[in-house]
Every structure is written in structure tokens, then in C-alpha cells.
C-alpha atoms as a PDB file:
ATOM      1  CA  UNK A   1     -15.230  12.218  -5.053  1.00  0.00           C
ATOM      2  CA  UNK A   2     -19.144  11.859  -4.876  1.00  0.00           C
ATOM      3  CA  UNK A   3     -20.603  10.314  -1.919  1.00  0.00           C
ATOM      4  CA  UNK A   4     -19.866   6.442  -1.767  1.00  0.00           C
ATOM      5  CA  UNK A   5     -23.038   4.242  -1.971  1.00  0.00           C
ATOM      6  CA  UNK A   6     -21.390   0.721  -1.151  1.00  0.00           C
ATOM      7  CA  UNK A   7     -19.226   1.573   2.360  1.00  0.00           C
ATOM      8  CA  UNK A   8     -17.534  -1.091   4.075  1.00  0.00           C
ATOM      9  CA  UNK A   9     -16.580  -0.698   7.935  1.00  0.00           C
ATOM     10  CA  UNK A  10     -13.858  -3.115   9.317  1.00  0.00           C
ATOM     11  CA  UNK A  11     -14.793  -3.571  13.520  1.00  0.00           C
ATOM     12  CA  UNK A  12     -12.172  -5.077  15.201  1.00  0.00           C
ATOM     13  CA  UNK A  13     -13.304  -4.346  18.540  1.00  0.00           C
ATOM     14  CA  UNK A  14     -15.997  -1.868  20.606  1.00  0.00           C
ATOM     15  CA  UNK A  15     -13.530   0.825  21.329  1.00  0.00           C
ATOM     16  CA  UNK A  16     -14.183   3.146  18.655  1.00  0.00           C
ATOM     17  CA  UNK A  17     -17.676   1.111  16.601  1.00  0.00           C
ATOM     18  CA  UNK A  18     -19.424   3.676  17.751  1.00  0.00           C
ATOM     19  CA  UNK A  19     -16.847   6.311  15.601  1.00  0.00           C
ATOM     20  CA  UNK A  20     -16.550   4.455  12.710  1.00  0.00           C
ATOM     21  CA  UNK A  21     -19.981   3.476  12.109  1.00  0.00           C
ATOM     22  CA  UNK A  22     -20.652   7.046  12.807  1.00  0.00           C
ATOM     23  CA  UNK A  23     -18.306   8.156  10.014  1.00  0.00           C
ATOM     24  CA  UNK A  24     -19.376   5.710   7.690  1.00  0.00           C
ATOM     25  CA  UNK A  25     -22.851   6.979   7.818  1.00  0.00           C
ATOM     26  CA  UNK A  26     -21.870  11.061   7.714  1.00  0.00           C
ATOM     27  CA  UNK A  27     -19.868   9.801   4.357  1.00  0.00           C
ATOM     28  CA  UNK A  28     -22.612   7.965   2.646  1.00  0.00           C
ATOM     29  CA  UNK A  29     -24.633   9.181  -0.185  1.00  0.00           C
ATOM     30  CA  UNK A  30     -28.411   9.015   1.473  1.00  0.00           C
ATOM     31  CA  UNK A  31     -29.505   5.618  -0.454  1.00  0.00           C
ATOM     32  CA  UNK A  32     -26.153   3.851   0.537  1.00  0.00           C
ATOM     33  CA  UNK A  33     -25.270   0.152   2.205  1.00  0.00           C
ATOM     34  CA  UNK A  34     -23.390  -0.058   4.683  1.00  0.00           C
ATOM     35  CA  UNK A  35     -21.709  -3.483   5.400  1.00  0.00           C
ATOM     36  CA  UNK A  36     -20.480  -4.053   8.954  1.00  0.00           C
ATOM     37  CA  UNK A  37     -17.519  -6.146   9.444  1.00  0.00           C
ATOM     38  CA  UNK A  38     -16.288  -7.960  11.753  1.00  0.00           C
ATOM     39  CA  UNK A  39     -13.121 -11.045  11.306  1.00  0.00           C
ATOM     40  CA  UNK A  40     -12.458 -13.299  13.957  1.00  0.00           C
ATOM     41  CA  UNK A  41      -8.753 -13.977  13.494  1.00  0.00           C
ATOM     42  CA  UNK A  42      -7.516 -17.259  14.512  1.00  0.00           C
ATOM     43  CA  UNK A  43      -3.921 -18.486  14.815  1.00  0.00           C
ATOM     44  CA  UNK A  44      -2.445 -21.222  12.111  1.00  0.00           C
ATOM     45  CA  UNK A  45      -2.832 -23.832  14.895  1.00  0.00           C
ATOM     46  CA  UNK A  46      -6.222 -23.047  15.385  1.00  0.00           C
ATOM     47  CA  UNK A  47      -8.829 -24.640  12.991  1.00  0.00           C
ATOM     48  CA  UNK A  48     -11.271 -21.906  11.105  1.00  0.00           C
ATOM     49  CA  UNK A  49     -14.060 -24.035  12.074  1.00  0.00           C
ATOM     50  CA  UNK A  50     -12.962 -24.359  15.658  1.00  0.00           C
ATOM     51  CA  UNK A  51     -15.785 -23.294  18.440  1.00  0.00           C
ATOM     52  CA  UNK A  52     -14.684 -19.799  20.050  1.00  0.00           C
ATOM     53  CA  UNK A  53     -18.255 -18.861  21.983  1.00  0.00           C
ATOM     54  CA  UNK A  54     -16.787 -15.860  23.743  1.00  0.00           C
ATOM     55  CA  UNK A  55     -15.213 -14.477  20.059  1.00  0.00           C
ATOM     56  CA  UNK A  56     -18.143 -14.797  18.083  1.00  0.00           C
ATOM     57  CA  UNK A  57     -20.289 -13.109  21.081  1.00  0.00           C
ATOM     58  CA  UNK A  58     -17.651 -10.231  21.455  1.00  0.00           C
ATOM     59  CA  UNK A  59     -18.156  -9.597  17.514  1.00  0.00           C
ATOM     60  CA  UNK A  60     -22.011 -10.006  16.944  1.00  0.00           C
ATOM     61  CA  UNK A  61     -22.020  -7.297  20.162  1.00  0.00           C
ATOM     62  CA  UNK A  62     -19.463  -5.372  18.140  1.00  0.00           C
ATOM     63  CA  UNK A  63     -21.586  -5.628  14.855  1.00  0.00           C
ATOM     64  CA  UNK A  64     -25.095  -4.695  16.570  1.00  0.00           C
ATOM     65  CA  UNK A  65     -23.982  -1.965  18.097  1.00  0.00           C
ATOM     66  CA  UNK A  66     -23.058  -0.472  14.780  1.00  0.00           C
ATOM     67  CA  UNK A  67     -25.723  -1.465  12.573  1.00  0.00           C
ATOM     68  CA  UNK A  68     -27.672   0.436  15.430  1.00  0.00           C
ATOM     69  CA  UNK A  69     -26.083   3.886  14.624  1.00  0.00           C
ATOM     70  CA  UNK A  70     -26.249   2.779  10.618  1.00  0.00           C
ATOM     71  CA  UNK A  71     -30.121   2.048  10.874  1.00  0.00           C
ATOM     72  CA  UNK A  72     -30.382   5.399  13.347  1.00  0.00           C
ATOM     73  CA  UNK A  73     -29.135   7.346  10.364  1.00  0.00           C
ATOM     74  CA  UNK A  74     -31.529   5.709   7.787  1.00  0.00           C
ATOM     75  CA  UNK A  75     -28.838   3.848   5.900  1.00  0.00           C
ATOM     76  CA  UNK A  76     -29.054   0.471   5.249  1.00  0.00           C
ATOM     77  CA  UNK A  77     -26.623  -2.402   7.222  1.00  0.00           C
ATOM     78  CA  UNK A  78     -25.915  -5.544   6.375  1.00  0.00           C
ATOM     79  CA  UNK A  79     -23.471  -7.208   9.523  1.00  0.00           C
ATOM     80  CA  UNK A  80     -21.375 -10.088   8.274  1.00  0.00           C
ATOM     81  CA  UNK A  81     -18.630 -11.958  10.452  1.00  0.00           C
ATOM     82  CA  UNK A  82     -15.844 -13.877   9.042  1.00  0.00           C
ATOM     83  CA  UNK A  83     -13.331 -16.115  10.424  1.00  0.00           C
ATOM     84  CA  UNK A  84      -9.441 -15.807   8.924  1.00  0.00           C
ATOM     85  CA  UNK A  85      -6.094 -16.012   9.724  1.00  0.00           C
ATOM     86  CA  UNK A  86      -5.644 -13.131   8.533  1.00  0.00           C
ATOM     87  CA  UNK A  87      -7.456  -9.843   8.798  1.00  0.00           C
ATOM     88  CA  UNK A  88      -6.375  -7.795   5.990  1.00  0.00           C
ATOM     89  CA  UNK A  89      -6.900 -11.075   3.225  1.00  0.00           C
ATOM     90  CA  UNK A  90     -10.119 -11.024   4.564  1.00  0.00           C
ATOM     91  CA  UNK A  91     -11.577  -7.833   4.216  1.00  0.00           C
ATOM     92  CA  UNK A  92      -9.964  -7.448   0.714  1.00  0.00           C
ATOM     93  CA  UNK A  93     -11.843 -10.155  -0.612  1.00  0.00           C
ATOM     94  CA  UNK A  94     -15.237  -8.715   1.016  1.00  0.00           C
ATOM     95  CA  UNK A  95     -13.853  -5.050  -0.772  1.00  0.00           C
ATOM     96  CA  UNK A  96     -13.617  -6.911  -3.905  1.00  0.00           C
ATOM     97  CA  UNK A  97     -16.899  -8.917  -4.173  1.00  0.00           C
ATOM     98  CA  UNK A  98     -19.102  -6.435  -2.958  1.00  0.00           C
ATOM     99  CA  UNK A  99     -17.259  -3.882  -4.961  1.00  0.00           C
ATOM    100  CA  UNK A 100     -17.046  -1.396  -1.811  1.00  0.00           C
ATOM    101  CA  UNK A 101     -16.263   2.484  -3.096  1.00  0.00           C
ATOM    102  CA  UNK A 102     -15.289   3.117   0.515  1.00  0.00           C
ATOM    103  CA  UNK A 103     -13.686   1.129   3.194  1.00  0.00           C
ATOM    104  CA  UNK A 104     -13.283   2.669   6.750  1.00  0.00           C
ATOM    105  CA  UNK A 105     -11.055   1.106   9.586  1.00  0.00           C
ATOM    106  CA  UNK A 106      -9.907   2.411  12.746  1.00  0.00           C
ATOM    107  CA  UNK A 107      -6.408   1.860  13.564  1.00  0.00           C
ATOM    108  CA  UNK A 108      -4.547   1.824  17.339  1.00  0.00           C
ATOM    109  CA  UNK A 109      -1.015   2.842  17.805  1.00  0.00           C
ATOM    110  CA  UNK A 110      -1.056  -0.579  20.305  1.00  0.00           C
ATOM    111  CA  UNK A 111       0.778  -3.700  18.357  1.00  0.00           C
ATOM    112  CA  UNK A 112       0.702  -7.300  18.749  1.00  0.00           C
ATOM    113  CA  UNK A 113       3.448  -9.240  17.860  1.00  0.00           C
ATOM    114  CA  UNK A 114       1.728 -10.864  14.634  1.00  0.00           C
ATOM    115  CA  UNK A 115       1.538  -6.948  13.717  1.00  0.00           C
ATOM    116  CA  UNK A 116       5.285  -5.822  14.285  1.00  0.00           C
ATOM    117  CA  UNK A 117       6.115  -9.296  11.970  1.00  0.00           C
ATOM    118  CA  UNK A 118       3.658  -9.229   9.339  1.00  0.00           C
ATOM    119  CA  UNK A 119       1.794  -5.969   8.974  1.00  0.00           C
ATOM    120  CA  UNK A 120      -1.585  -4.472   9.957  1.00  0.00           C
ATOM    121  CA  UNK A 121      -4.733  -4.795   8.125  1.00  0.00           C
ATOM    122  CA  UNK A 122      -4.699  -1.282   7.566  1.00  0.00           C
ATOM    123  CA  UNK A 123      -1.297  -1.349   6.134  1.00  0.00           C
ATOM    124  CA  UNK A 124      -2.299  -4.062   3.958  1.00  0.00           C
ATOM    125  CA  UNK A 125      -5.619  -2.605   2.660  1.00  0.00           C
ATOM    126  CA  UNK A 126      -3.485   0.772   1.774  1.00  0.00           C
ATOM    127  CA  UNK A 127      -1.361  -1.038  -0.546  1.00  0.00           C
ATOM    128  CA  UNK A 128      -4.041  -3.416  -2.213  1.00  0.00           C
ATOM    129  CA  UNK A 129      -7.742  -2.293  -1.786  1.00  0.00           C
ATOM    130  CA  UNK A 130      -9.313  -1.189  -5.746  1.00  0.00           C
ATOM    131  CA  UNK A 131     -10.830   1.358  -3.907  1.00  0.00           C
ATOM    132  CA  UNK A 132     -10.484   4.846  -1.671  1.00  0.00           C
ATOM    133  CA  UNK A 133      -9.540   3.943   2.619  1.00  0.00           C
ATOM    134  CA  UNK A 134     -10.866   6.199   5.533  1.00  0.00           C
ATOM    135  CA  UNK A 135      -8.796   5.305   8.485  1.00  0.00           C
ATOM    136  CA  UNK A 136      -9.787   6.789  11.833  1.00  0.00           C
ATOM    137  CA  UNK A 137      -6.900   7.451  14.030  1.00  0.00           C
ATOM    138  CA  UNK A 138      -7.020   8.508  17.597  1.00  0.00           C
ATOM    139  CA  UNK A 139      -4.768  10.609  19.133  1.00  0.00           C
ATOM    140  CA  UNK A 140      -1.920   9.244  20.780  1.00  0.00           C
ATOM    141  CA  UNK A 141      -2.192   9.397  24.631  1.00  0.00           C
END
């Protein structure tokens, strides 16, 4: 496979940005964009539009401190943030429209209950993205 050009990174939360924007940009052919991404999932009662303040701060923080090591590395970044009830839907459709040759994701051996019932996003991604999945995962501990 030749170096991707179009990379997508899924951020779900600080613990390991820093890795996966790092591996996104060791990956990348030299003239590549790298989109940062980071979905703000929100429960069925919850309405998309709804304010969450302390969300949307925790992912912009997520998303700068990426496109730091992205810019650092002399790629280009583009940070977008998304709000969904689901995470996987989500970053499918972003895979599709931006026609992303690469999509990276961390994944934690932690579940939630939503998880153990429906899936992760990672799980989901393997079985549907159109294109190749890099999934960083940590050593149990």
C-alpha cells in the first residue's frame, strides 16, 4: 500500500491523541491531510442541538492538541467536531465524503454499557469503512 494522502484520526478522548496523531503523521505520504476528529455522542433523550459547554471544551482541547503534533510534522490538519448518537455512523459518513484512504482509531479494552449492547465504533468501522483501518491498541494492564 503507498502512503495514504487523505488520513482520518477518530479522538475520542486525550488519553492516547498524542499516539494517534503521532501515527497518523509517521503513515502519511509528505503532502497529506490529516483530518482530526472528534464526535460528541449524545444519548437518544438528549437533543443533537442541546448545549453541552464542558463536551465541546473537552473535544476542541482534544482536537488542538493533535493538530499540534500534525502541523509539528508539516502535514496539513483540518479539526472538525461532530455531534451523533452514534460514533461509528458518524465517522463513516466523514470516511465516505472526504474519501479517507486511511482511518486511525485507538481502541480501550474499558466498555460502557451502550458498547457491550450495540458495538464499538471500531467494530463498526471494521465491517463497513471503503477503506484500510489502523487501530492503536494498548496493552492490557
Amino acid at each position: 500500500m503507498k502512503k495514504p494522502r487523505r488520513l482520518l484520526v477518530g479522538l475520542k478522548t486525550m488519553d492516547h491523541t498524542v499516539t494517534l496523531a503521532d501515527l497518523a503523521c509517521r503513515t502519511a505520504a509528505r503532502n497529506a491531510t490529516v483530518f482530526l476528529v472528534h464526535i460528541i455522542e449524545l444519548p437518544d433523550t438528549t437533543p443533537l442541538d442541546a448545549e453541552v459547554p464542558d463536551l465541546e471544551k473537552a473535544g476542541r482541547k482534544i482536537l488542538l492538541t493533535a493538530e499540534r503534533v500534525v502541523r509539528r510534522s508539516g502535514l496539513k490538519a483540518e479539526t472538525l467536531i461532530f455531534r451523533a448518537r452514534l460514533a461509528g455512523e458518524a465517522l463513516l459518513e466523514e470516511i465516505k465524503a472526504r474519501k479517507i484512504e486511511l482511518a486511525i482509531f485507538g481502541y480501550h479494552h474499558r466498555r460502557s454499557l451502550t458498547e457491550l449492547i450495540l458495538g464499538t465504533a471500531a467494530h463498526h468501522l471494521a465491517r463497513h469503512a471503503p477503506c484500510h483501518i489502523l487501530l492503536e491498541i494498548p496493552p492490557r494492564e
